[in-house]
PDB file of N, CA and C in Angstrom:
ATOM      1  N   UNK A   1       8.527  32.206 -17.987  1.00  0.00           N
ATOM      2  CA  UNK A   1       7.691  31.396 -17.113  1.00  0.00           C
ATOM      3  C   UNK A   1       7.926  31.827 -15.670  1.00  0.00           C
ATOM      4  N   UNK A   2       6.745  31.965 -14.884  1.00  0.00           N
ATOM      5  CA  UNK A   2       7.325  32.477 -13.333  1.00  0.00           C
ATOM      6  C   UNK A   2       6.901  31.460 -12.664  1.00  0.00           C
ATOM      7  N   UNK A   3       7.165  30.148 -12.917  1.00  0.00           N
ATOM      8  CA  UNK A   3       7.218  29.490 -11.742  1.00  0.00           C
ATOM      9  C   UNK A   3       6.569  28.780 -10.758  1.00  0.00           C
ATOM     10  N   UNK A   4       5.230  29.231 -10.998  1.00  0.00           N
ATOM     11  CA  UNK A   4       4.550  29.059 -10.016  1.00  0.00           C
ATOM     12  C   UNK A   4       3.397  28.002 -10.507  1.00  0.00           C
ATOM     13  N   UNK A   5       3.176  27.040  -8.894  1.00  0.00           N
ATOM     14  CA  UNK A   5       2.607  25.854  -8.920  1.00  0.00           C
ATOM     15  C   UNK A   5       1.178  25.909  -8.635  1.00  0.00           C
ATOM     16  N   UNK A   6       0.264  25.248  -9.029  1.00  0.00           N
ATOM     17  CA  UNK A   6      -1.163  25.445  -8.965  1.00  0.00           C
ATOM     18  C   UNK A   6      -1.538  23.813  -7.918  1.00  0.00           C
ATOM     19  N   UNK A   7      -1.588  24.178  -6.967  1.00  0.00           N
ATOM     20  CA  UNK A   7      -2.626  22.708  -6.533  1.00  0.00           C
ATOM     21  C   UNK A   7      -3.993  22.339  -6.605  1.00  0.00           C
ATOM     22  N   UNK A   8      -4.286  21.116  -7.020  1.00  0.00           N
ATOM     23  CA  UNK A   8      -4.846  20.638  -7.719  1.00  0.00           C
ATOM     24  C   UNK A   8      -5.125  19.270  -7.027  1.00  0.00           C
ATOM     25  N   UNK A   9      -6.801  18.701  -6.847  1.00  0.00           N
ATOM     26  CA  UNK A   9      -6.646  17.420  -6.625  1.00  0.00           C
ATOM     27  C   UNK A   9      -7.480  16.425  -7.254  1.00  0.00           C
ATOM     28  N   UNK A  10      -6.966  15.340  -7.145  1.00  0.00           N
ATOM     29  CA  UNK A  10      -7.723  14.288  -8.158  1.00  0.00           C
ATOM     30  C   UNK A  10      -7.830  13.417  -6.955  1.00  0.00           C
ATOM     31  N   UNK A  11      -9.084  12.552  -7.644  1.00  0.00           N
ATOM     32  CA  UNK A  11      -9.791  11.476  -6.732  1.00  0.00           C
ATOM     33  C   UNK A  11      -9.703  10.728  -7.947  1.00  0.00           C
ATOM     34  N   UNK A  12      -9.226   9.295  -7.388  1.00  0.00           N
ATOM     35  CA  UNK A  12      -8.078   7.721  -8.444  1.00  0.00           C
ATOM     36  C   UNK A  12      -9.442   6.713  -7.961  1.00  0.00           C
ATOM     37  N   UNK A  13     -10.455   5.935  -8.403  1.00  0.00           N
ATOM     38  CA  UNK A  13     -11.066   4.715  -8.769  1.00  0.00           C
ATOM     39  C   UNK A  13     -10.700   4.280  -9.170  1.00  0.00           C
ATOM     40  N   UNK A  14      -9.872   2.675  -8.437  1.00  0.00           N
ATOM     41  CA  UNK A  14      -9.483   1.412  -9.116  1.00  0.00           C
ATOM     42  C   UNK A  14      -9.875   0.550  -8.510  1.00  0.00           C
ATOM     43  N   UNK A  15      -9.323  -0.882  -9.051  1.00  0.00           N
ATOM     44  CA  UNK A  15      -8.949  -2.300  -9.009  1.00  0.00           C
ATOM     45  C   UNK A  15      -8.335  -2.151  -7.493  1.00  0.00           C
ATOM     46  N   UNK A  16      -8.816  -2.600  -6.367  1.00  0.00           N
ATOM     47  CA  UNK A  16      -7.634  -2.951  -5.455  1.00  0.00           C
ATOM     48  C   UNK A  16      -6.702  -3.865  -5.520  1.00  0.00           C
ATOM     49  N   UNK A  17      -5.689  -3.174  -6.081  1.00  0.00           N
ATOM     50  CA  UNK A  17      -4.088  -4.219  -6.592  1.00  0.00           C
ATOM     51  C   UNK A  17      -2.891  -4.330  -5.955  1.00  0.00           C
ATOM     52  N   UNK A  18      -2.254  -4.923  -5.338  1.00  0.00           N
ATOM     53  CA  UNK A  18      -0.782  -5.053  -4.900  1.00  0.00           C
ATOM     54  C   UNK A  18       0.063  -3.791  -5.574  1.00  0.00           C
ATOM     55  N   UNK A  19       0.598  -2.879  -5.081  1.00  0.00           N
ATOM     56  CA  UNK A  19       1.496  -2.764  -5.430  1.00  0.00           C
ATOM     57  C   UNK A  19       0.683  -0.763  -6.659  1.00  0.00           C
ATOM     58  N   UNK A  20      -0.319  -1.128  -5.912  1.00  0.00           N
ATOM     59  CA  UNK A  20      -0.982   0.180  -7.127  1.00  0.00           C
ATOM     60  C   UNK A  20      -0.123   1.559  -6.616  1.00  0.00           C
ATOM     61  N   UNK A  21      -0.484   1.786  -5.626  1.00  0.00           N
ATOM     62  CA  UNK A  21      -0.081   3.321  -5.065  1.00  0.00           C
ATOM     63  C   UNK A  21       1.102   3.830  -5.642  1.00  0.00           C
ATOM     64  N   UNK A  22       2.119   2.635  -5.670  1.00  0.00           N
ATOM     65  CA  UNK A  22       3.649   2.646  -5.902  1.00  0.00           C
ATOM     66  C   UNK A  22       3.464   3.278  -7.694  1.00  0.00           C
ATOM     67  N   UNK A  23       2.530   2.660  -8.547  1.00  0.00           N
ATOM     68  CA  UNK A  23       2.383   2.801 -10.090  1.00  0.00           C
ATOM     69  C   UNK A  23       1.995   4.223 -10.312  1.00  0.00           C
ATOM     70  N   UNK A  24       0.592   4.618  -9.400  1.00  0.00           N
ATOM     71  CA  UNK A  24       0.084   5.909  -9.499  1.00  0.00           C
ATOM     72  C   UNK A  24       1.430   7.014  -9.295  1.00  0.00           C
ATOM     73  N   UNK A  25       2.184   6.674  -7.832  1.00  0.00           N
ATOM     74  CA  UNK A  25       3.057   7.528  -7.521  1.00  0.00           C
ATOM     75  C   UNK A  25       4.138   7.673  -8.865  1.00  0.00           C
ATOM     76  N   UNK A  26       4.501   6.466 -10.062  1.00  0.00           N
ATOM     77  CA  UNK A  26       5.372   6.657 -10.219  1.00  0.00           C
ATOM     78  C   UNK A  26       4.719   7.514 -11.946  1.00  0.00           C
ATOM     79  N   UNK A  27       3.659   7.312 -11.946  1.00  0.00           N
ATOM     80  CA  UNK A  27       3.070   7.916 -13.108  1.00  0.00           C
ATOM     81  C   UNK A  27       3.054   9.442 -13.131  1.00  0.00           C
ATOM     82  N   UNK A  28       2.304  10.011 -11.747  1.00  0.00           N
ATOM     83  CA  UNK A  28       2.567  11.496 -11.182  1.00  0.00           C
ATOM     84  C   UNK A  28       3.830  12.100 -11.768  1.00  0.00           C
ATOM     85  N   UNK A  29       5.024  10.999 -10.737  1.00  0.00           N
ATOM     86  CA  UNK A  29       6.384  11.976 -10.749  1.00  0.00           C
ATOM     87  C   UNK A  29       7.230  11.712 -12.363  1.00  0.00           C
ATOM     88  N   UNK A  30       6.564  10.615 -13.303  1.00  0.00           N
ATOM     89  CA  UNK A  30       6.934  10.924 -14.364  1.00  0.00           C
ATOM     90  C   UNK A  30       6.341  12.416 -15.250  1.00  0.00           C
ATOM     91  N   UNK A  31       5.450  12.665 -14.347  1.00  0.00           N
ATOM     92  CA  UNK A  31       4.900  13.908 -15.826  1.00  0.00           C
ATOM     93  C   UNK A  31       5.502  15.162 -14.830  1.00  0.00           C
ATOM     94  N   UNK A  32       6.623  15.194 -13.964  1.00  0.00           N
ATOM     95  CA  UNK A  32       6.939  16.364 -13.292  1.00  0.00           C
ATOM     96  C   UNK A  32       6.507  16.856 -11.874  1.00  0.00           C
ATOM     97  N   UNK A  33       5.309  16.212 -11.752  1.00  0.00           N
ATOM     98  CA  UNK A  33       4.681  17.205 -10.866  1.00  0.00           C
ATOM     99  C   UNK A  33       4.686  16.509  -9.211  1.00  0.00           C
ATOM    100  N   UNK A  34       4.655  17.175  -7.971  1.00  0.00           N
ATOM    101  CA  UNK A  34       4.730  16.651  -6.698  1.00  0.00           C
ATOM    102  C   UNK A  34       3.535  16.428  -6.172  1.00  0.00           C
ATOM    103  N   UNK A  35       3.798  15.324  -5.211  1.00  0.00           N
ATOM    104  CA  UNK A  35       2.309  14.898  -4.567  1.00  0.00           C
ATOM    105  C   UNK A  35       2.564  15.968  -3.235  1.00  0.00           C
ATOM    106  N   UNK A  36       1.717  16.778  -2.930  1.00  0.00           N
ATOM    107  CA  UNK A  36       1.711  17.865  -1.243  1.00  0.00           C
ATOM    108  C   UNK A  36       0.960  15.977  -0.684  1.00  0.00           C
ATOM    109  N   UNK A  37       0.027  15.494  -0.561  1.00  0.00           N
ATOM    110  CA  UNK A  37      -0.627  14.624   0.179  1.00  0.00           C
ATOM    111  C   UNK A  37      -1.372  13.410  -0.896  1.00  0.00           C
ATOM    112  N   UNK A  38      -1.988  12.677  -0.065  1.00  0.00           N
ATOM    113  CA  UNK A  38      -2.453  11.253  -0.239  1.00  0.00           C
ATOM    114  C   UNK A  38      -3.478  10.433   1.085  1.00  0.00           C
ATOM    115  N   UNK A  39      -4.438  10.521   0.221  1.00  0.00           N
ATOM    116  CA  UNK A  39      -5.511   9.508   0.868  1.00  0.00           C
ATOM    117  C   UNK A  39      -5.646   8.652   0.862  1.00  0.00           C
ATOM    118  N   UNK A  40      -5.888   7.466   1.635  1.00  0.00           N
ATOM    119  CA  UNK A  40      -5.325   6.100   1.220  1.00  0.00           C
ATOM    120  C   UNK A  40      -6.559   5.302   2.173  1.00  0.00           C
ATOM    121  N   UNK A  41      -7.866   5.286   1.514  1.00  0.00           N
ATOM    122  CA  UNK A  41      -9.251   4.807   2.608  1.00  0.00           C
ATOM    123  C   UNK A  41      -8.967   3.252   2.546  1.00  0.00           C
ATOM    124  N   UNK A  42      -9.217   2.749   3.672  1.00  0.00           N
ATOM    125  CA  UNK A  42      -9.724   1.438   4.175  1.00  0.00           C
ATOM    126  C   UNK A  42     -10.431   0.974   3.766  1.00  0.00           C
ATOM    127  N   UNK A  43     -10.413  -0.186   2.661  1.00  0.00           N
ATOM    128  CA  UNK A  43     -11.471  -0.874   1.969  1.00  0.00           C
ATOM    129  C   UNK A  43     -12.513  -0.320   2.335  1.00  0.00           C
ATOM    130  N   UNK A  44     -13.198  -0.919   3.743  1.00  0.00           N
ATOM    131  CA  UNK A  44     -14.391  -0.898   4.332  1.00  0.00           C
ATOM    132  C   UNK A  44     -14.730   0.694   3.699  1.00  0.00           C
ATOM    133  N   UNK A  45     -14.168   1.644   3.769  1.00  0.00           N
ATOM    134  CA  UNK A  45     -14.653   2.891   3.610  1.00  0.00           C
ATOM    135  C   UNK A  45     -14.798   3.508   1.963  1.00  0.00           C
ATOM    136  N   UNK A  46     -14.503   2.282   1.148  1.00  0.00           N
ATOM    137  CA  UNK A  46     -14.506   2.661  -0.198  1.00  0.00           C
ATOM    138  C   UNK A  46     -15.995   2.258  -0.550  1.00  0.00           C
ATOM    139  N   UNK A  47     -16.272   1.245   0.201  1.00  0.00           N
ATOM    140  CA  UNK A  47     -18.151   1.001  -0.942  1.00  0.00           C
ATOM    141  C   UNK A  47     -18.197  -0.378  -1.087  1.00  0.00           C
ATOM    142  N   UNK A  48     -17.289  -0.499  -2.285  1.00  0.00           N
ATOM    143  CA  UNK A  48     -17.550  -1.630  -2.832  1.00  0.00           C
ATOM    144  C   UNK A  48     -16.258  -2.641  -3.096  1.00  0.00           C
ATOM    145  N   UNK A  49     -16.571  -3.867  -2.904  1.00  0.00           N
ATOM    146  CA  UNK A  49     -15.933  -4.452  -2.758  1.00  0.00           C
ATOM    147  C   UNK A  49     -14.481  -4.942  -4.037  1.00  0.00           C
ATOM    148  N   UNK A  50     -13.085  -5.037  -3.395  1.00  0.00           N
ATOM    149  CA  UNK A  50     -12.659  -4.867  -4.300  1.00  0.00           C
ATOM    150  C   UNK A  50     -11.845  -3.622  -4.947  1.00  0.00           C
ATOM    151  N   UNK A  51     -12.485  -2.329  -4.992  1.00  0.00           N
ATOM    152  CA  UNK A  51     -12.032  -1.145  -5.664  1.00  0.00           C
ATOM    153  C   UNK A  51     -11.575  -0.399  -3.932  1.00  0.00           C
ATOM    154  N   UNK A  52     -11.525   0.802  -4.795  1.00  0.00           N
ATOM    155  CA  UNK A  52     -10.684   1.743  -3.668  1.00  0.00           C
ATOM    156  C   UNK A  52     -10.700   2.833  -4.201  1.00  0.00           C
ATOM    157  N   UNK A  53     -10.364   3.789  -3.848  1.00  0.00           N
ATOM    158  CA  UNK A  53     -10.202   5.212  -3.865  1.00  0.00           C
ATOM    159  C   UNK A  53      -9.559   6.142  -3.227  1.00  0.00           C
ATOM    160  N   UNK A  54      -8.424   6.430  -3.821  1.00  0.00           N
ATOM    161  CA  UNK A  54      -7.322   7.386  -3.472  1.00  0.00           C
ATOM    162  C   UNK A  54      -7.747   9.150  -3.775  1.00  0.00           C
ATOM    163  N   UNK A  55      -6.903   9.453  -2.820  1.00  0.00           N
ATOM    164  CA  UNK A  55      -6.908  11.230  -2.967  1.00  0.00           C
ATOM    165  C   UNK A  55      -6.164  11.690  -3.347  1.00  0.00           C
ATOM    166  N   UNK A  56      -5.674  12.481  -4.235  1.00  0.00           N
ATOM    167  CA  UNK A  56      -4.361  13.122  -4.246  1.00  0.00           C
ATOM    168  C   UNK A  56      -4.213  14.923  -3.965  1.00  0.00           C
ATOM    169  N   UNK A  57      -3.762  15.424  -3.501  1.00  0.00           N
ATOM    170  CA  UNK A  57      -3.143  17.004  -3.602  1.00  0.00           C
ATOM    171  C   UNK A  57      -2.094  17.223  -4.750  1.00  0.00           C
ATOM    172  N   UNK A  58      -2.025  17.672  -5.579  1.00  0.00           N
ATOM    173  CA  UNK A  58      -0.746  17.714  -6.322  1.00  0.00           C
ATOM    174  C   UNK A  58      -0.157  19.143  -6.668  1.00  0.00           C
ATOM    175  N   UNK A  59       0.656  19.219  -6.753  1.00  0.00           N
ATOM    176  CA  UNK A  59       1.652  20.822  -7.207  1.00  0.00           C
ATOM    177  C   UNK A  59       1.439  20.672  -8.421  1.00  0.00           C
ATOM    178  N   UNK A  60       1.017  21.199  -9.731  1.00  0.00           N
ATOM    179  CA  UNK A  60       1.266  21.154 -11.167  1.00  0.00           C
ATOM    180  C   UNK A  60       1.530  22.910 -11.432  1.00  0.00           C
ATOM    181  N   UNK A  61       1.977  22.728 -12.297  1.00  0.00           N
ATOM    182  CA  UNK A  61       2.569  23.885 -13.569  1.00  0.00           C
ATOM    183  C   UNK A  61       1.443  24.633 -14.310  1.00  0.00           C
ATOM    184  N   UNK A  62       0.541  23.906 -14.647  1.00  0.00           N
ATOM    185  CA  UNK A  62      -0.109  23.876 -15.661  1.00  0.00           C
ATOM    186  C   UNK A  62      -1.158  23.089 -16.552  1.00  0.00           C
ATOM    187  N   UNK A  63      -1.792  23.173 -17.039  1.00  0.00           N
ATOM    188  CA  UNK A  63      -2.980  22.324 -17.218  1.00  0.00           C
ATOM    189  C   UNK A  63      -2.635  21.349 -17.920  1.00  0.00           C
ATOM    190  N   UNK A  64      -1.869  21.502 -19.188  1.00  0.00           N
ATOM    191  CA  UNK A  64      -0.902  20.789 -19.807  1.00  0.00           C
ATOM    192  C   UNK A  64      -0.253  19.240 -18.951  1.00  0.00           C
ATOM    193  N   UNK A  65       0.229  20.027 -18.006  1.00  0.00           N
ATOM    194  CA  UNK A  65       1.042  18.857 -17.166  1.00  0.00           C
ATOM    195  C   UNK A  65      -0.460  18.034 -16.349  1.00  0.00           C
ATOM    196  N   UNK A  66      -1.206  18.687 -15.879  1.00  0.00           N
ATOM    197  CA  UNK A  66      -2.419  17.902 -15.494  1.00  0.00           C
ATOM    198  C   UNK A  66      -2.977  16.891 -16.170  1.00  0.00           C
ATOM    199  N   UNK A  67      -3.407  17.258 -17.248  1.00  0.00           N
ATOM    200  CA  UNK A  67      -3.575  16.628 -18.216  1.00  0.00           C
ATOM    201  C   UNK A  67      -2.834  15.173 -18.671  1.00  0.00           C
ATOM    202  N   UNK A  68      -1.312  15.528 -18.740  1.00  0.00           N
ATOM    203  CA  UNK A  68      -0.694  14.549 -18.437  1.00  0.00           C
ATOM    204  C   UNK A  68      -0.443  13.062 -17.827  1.00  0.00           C
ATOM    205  N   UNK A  69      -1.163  13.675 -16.178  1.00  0.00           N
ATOM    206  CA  UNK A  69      -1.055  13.109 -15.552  1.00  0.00           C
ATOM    207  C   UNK A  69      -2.219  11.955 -15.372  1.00  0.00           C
ATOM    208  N   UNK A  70      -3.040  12.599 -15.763  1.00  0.00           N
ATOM    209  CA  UNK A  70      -4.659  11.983 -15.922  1.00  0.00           C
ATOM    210  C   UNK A  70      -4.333  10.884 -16.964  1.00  0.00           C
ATOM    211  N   UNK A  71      -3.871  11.459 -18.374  1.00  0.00           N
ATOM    212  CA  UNK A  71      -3.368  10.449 -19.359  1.00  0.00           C
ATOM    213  C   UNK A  71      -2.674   9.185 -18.758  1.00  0.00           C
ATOM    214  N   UNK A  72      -1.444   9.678 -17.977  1.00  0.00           N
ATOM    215  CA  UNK A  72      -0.344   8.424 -17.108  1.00  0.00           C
ATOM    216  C   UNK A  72      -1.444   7.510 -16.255  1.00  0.00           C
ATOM    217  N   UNK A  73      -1.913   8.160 -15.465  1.00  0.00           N
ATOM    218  CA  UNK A  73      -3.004   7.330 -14.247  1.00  0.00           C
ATOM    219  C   UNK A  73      -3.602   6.397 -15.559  1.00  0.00           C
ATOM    220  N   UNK A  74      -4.366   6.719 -16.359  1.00  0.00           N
ATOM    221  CA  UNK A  74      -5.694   6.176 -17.141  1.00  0.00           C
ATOM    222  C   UNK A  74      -4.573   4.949 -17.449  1.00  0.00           C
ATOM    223  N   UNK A  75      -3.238   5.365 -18.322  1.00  0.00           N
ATOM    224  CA  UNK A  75      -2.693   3.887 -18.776  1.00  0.00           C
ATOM    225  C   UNK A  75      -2.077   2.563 -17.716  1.00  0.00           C
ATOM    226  N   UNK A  76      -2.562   2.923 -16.296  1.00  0.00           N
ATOM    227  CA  UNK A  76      -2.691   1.777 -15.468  1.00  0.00           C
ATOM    228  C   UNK A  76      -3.675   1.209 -15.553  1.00  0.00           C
ATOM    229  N   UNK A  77      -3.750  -0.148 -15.590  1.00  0.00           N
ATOM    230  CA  UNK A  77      -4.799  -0.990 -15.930  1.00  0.00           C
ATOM    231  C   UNK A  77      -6.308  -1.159 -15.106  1.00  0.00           C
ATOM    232  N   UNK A  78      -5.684  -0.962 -13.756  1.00  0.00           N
ATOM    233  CA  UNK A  78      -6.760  -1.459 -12.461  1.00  0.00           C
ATOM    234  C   UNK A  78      -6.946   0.022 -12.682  1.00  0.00           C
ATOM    235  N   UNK A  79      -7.083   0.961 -12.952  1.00  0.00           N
ATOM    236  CA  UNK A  79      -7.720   2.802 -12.678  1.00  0.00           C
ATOM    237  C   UNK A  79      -9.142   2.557 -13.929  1.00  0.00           C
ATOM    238  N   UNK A  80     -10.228   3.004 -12.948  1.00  0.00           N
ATOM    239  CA  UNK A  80     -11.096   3.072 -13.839  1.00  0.00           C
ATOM    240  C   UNK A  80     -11.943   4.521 -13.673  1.00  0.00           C
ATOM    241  N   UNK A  81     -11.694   5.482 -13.153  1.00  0.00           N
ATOM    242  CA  UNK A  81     -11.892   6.661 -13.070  1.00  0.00           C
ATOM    243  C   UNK A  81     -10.950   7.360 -12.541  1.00  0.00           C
ATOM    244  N   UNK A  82     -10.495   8.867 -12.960  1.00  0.00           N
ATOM    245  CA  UNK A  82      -9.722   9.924 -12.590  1.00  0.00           C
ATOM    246  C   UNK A  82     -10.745  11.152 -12.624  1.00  0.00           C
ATOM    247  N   UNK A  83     -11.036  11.785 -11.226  1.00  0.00           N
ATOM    248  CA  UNK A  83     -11.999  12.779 -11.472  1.00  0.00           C
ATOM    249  C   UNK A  83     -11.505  14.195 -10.791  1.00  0.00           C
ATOM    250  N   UNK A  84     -11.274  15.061 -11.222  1.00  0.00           N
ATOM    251  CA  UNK A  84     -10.514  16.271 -10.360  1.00  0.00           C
ATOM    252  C   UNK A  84     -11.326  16.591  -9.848  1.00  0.00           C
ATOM    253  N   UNK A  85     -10.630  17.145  -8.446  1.00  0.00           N
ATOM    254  CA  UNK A  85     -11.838  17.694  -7.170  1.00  0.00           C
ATOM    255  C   UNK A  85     -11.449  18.501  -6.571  1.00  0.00           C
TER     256      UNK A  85
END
Protein backbone atom coordinates (compact mmCIF):
# COMPACT_ATOMS: atom_id res chain seq x y z
CA UNK A 1 0.00 0.00 0.00
CA UNK A 2 1.67 3.51 -0.69
CA UNK A 3 -0.07 5.55 1.37
CA UNK A 4 -1.54 7.96 -0.17
CA UNK A 5 -4.74 10.04 0.65
CA UNK A 6 -7.41 11.04 -1.86
CA UNK A 7 -9.57 14.19 -0.89
CA UNK A 8 -12.81 13.99 -1.23
CA UNK A 9 -15.93 16.03 -0.31
CA UNK A 10 -19.32 15.38 0.88
CA UNK A 11 -22.22 17.74 1.37
CA UNK A 12 -24.36 16.30 5.01
CA UNK A 13 -28.49 17.27 4.81
CA UNK A 14 -29.99 17.09 8.17
CA UNK A 15 -32.30 17.68 11.06
CA UNK A 16 -30.89 20.83 12.76
CA UNK A 17 -29.92 19.04 16.13
CA UNK A 18 -27.95 19.94 19.26
CA UNK A 19 -25.03 18.46 19.35
CA UNK A 20 -24.96 16.99 15.41
CA UNK A 21 -21.52 18.19 14.13
CA UNK A 22 -19.92 16.54 17.26
CA UNK A 23 -21.85 12.86 15.89
CA UNK A 24 -20.87 13.50 12.15
CA UNK A 25 -17.26 14.34 13.41
CA UNK A 26 -17.24 11.32 15.48
CA UNK A 27 -18.63 8.95 12.71
CA UNK A 28 -15.79 10.31 10.09
CA UNK A 29 -12.93 9.66 12.61
CA UNK A 30 -14.42 6.25 13.43
CA UNK A 31 -13.97 4.89 9.81
CA UNK A 32 -10.17 6.36 9.86
CA UNK A 33 -10.26 9.11 7.83
CA UNK A 34 -9.39 13.15 8.58
CA UNK A 35 -11.53 16.10 8.15
CA UNK A 36 -8.78 18.92 5.98
CA UNK A 37 -12.15 21.42 6.55
CA UNK A 38 -15.85 22.06 7.44
CA UNK A 39 -18.70 24.20 6.46
CA UNK A 40 -20.93 25.06 8.91
CA UNK A 41 -23.91 27.61 7.00
CA UNK A 42 -26.17 29.79 9.05
CA UNK A 43 -29.58 28.53 9.14
CA UNK A 44 -30.72 31.54 7.20
CA UNK A 45 -28.37 30.28 4.40
CA UNK A 46 -29.58 26.66 4.35
CA UNK A 47 -33.28 27.17 2.73
CA UNK A 48 -35.36 25.66 4.78
CA UNK A 49 -36.36 25.79 7.88
CA UNK A 50 -35.07 23.55 10.44
CA UNK A 51 -32.40 21.46 8.29
CA UNK A 52 -28.88 22.53 7.50
CA UNK A 53 -26.14 21.63 5.51
CA UNK A 54 -22.65 20.89 6.20
CA UNK A 55 -19.47 20.62 3.96
CA UNK A 56 -16.89 18.43 4.46
CA UNK A 57 -13.14 18.07 2.80
CA UNK A 58 -11.94 14.75 3.86
CA UNK A 59 -8.46 12.76 3.47
CA UNK A 60 -9.64 9.04 2.64
CA UNK A 61 -7.57 5.96 1.57
CA UNK A 62 -9.87 4.66 -0.57
CA UNK A 63 -13.25 4.18 -1.76
CA UNK A 64 -13.83 1.44 0.59
CA UNK A 65 -13.22 3.78 3.53
CA UNK A 66 -15.58 6.42 1.76
CA UNK A 67 -18.03 4.35 1.55
CA UNK A 68 -17.79 3.74 5.05
CA UNK A 69 -18.19 6.82 5.98
CA UNK A 70 -21.37 7.59 4.06
CA UNK A 71 -22.69 4.24 5.76
CA UNK A 72 -21.59 5.94 9.53
CA UNK A 73 -23.19 9.54 8.54
CA UNK A 74 -26.57 7.67 7.10
CA UNK A 75 -26.83 5.73 10.72
CA UNK A 76 -27.36 9.23 12.40
CA UNK A 77 -30.81 9.80 12.68
CA UNK A 78 -31.35 13.69 11.83
CA UNK A 79 -28.94 13.01 8.24
CA UNK A 80 -31.21 12.73 5.48
CA UNK A 81 -28.89 13.07 2.54
CA UNK A 82 -25.03 12.41 1.99
CA UNK A 83 -24.07 13.59 -1.52
CA UNK A 84 -20.29 13.67 -2.68
CA UNK A 85 -19.14 16.81 -4.35
Amino acid sequence: MNGQNYRVGLQVQSEDSHGLLALMAQAISDSGADIESVETPSKSQSGTEGFVEFKFLLKVKNLDQLNQIIQNLHSIPYIRKVIRS
